[in-house]
N, C-alpha and C. Protein backbone atom coordinates (compact mmCIF):
# COMPACT_ATOMS: atom_id res chain seq x y z
N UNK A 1 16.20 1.49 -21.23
CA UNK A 1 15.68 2.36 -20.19
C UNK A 1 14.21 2.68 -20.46
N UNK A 2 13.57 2.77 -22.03
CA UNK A 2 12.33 3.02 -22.12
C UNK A 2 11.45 2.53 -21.79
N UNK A 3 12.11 0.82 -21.89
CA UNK A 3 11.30 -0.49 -22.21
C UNK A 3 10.86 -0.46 -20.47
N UNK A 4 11.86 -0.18 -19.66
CA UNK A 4 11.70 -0.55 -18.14
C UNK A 4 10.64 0.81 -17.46
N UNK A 5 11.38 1.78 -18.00
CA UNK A 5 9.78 2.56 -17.41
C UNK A 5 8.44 2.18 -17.87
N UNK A 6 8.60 1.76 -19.64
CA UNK A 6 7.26 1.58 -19.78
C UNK A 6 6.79 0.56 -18.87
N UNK A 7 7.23 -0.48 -18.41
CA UNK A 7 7.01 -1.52 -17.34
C UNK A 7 6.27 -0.75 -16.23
N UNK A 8 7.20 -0.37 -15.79
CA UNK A 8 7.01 0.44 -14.46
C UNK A 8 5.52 1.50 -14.22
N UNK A 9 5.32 2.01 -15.87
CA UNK A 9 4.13 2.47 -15.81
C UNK A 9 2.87 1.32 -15.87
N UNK A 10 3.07 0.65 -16.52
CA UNK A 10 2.04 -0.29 -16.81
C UNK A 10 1.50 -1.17 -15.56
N UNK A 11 2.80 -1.80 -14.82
CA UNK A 11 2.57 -1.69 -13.02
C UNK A 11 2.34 -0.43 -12.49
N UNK A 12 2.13 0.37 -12.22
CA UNK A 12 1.97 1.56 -11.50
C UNK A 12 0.10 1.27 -12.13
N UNK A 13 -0.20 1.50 -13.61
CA UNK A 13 -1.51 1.57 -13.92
C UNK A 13 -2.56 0.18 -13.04
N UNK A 14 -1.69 -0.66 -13.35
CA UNK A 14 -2.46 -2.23 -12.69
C UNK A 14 -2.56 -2.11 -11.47
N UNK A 15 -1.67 -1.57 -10.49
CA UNK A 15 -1.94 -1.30 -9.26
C UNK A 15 -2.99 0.05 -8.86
N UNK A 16 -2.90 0.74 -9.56
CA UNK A 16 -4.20 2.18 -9.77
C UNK A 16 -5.55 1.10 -9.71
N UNK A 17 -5.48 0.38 -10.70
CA UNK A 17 -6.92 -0.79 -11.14
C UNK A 17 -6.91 -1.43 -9.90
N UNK A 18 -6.26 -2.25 -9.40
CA UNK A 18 -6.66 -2.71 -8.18
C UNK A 18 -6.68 -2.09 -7.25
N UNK A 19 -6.54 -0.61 -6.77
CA UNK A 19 -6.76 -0.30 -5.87
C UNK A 19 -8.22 0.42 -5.62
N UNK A 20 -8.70 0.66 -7.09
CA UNK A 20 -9.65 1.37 -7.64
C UNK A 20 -10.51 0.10 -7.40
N UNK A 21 -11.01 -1.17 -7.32
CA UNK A 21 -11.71 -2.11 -7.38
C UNK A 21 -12.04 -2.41 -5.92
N UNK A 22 -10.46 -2.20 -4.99
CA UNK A 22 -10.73 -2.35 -3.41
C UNK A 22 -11.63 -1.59 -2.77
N UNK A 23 -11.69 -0.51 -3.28
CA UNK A 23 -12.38 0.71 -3.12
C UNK A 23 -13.51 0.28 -3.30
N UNK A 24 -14.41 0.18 -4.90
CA UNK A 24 -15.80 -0.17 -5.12
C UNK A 24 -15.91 -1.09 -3.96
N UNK A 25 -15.19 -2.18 -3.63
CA UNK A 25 -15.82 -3.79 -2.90
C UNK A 25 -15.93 -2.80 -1.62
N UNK A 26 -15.00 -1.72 -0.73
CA UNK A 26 -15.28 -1.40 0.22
C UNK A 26 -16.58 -0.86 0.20
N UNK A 27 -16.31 -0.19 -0.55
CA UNK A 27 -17.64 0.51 -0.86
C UNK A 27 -19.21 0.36 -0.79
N UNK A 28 -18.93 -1.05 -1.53
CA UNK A 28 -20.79 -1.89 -1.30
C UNK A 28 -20.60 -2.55 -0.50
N UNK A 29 -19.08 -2.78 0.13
CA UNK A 29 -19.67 -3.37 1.74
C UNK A 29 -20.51 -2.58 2.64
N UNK A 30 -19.64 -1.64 2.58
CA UNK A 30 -20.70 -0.89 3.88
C UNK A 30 -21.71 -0.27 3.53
N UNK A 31 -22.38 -0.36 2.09
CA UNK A 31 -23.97 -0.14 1.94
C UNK A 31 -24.68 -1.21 2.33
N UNK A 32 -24.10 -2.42 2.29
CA UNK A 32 -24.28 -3.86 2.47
C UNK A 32 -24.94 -4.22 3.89
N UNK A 33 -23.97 -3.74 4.49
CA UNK A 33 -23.72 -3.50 5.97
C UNK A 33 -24.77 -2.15 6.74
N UNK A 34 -24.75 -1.07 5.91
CA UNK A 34 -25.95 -0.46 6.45
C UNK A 34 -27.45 -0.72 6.46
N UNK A 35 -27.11 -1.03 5.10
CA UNK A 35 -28.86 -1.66 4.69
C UNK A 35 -29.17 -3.05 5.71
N UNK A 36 -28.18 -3.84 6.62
CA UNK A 36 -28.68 -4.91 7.30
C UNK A 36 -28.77 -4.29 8.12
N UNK A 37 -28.35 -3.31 8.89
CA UNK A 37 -28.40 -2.76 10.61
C UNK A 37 -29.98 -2.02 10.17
N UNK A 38 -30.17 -1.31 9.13
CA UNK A 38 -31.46 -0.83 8.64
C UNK A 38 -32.70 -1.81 9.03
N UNK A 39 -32.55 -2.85 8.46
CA UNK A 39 -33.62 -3.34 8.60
C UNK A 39 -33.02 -4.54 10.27
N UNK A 40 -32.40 -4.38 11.12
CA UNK A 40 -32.97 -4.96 12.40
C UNK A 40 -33.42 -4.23 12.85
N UNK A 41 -34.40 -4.89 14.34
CA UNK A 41 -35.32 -3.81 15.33
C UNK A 41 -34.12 -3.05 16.02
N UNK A 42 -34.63 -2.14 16.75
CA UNK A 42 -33.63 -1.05 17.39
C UNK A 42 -32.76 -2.13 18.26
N UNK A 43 -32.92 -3.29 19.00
CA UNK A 43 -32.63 -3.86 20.00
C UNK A 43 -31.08 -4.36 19.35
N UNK A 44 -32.13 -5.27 18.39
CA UNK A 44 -30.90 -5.68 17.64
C UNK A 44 -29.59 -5.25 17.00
N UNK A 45 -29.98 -4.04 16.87
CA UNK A 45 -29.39 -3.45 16.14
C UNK A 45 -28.25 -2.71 17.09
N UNK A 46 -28.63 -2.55 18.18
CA UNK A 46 -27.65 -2.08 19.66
C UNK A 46 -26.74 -3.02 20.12
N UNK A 47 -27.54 -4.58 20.26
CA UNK A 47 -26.77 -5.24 20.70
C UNK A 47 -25.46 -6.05 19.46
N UNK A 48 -25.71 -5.39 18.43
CA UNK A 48 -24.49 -5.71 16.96
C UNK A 48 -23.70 -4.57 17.05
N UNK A 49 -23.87 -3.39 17.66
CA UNK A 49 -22.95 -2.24 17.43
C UNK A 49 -22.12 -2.56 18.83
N UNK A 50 -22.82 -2.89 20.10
CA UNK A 50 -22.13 -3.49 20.88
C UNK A 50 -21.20 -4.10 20.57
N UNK A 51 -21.61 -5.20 20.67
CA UNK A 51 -20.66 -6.35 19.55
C UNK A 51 -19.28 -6.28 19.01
N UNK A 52 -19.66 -5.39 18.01
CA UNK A 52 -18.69 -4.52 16.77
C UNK A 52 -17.87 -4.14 17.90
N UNK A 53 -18.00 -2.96 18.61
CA UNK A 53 -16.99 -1.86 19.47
C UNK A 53 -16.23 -3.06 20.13
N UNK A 54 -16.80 -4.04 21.05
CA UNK A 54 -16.19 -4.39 21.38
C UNK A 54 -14.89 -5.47 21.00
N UNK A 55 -15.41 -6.21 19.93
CA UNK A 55 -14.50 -6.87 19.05
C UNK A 55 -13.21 -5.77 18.96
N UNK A 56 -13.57 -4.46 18.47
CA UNK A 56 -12.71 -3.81 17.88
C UNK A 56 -11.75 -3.00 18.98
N UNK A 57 -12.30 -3.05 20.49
CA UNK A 57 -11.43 -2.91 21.57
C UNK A 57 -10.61 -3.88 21.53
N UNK A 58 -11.13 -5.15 22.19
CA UNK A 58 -9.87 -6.16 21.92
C UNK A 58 -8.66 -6.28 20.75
N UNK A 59 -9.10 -6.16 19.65
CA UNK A 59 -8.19 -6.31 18.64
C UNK A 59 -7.19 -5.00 19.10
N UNK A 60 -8.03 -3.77 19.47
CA UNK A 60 -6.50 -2.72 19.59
C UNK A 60 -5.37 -3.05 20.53
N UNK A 61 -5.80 -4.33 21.55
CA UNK A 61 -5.05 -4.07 22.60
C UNK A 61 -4.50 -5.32 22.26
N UNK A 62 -4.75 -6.60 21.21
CA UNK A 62 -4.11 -7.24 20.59
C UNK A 62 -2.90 -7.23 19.78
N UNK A 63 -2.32 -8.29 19.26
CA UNK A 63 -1.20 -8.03 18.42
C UNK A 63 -1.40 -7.51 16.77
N UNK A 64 -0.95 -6.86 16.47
CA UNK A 64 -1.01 -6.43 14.95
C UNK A 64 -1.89 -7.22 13.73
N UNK A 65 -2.50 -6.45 13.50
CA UNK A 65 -2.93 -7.30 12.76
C UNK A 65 -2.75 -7.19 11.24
N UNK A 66 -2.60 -8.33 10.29
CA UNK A 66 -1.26 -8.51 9.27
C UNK A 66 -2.24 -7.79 7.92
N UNK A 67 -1.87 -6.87 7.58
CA UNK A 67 -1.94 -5.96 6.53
C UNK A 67 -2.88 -4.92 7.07
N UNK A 68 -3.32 -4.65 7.89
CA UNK A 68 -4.57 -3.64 8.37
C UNK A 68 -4.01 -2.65 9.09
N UNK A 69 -4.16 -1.33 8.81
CA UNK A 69 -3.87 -0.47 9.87
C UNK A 69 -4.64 -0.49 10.98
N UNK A 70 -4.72 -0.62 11.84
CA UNK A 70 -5.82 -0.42 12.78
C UNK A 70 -6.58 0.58 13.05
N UNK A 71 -5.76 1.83 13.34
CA UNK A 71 -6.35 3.11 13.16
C UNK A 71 -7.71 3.64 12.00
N UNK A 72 -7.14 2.64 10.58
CA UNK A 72 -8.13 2.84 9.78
C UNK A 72 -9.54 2.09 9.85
N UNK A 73 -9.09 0.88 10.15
CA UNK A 73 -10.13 0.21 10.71
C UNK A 73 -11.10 0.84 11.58
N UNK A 74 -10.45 1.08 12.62
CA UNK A 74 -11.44 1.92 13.65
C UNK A 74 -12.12 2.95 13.13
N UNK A 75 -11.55 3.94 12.45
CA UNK A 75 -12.10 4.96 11.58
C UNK A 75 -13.47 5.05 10.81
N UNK A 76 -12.98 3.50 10.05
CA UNK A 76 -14.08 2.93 9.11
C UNK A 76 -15.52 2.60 9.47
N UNK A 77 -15.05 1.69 10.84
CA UNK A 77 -16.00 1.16 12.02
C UNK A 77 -16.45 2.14 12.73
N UNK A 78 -16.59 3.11 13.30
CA UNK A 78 -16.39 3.79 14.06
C UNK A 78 -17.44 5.22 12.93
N UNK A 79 -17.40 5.21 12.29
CA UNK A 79 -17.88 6.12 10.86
C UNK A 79 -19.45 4.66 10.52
N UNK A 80 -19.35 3.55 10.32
CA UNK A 80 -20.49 3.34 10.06
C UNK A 80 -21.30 2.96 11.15
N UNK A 81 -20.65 2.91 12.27
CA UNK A 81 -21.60 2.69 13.55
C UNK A 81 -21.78 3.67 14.19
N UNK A 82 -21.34 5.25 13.81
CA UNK A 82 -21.94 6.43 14.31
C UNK A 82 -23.03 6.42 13.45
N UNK A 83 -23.42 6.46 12.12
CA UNK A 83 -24.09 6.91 11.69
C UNK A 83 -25.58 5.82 11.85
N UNK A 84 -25.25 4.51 12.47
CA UNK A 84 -26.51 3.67 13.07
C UNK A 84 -26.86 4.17 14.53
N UNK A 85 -25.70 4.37 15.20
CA UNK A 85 -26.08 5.16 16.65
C UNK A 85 -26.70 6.59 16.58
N UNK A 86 -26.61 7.27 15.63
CA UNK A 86 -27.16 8.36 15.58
C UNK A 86 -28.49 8.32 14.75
N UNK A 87 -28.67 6.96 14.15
CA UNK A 87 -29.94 7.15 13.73
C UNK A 87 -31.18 6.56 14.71
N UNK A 88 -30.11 5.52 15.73
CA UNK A 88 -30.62 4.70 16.96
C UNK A 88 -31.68 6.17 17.83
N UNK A 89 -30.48 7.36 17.91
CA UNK A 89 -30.81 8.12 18.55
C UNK A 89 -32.21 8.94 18.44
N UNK A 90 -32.38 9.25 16.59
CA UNK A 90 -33.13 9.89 16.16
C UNK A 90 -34.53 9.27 16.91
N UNK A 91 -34.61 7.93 16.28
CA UNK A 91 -36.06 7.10 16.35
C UNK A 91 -36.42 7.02 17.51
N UNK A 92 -35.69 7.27 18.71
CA UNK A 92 -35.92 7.67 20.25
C UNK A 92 -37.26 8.09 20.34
């Protein structure tokens, strides 16, 4: 019985590590991803957030998509393309 929890912890820890790593990669994606909308002109940079929303309409009204919540997705999307639309707004 010891031997199998210790298992069980040691999976439980490896899955902590990989989830902890998904995280960093999310992470410098979307610095990744801000720093490119950063440096296009305003135009460009409207007609990629366009883009984005709309991709991400279709997919909701699409079929499931296989491991992704969608909701979070949108969240995610939706969180780094406010904060380019609101900077769209500022430079007005």
């Amino acid at each position: 019985m010891k031997n199998f929890i210790a298992e069980l912890l040691i999976k439980l820890a490896e899955k902590e590590e990989e989830t902890n790593q998904l995280a960093i990669q999310v992470q410098t994606l979307e610095i990744i991803v801000t720093g490119l909308l950063q440096n296009l002109d305003k135009e460009q940079r409207l007609k990629f957030i366009t883009h984005v929303e709309t991709s991400l309409e279709s997919l909701s009204h699409g079929p499931t998509i296989a491991g992704y919540d969608r909701s979070e997705l949108n969240t995610s999307l939706s969180r780094l393309l406010l904060i380019q639309n609101d900077e769209l707004k500022v430079s007005s």
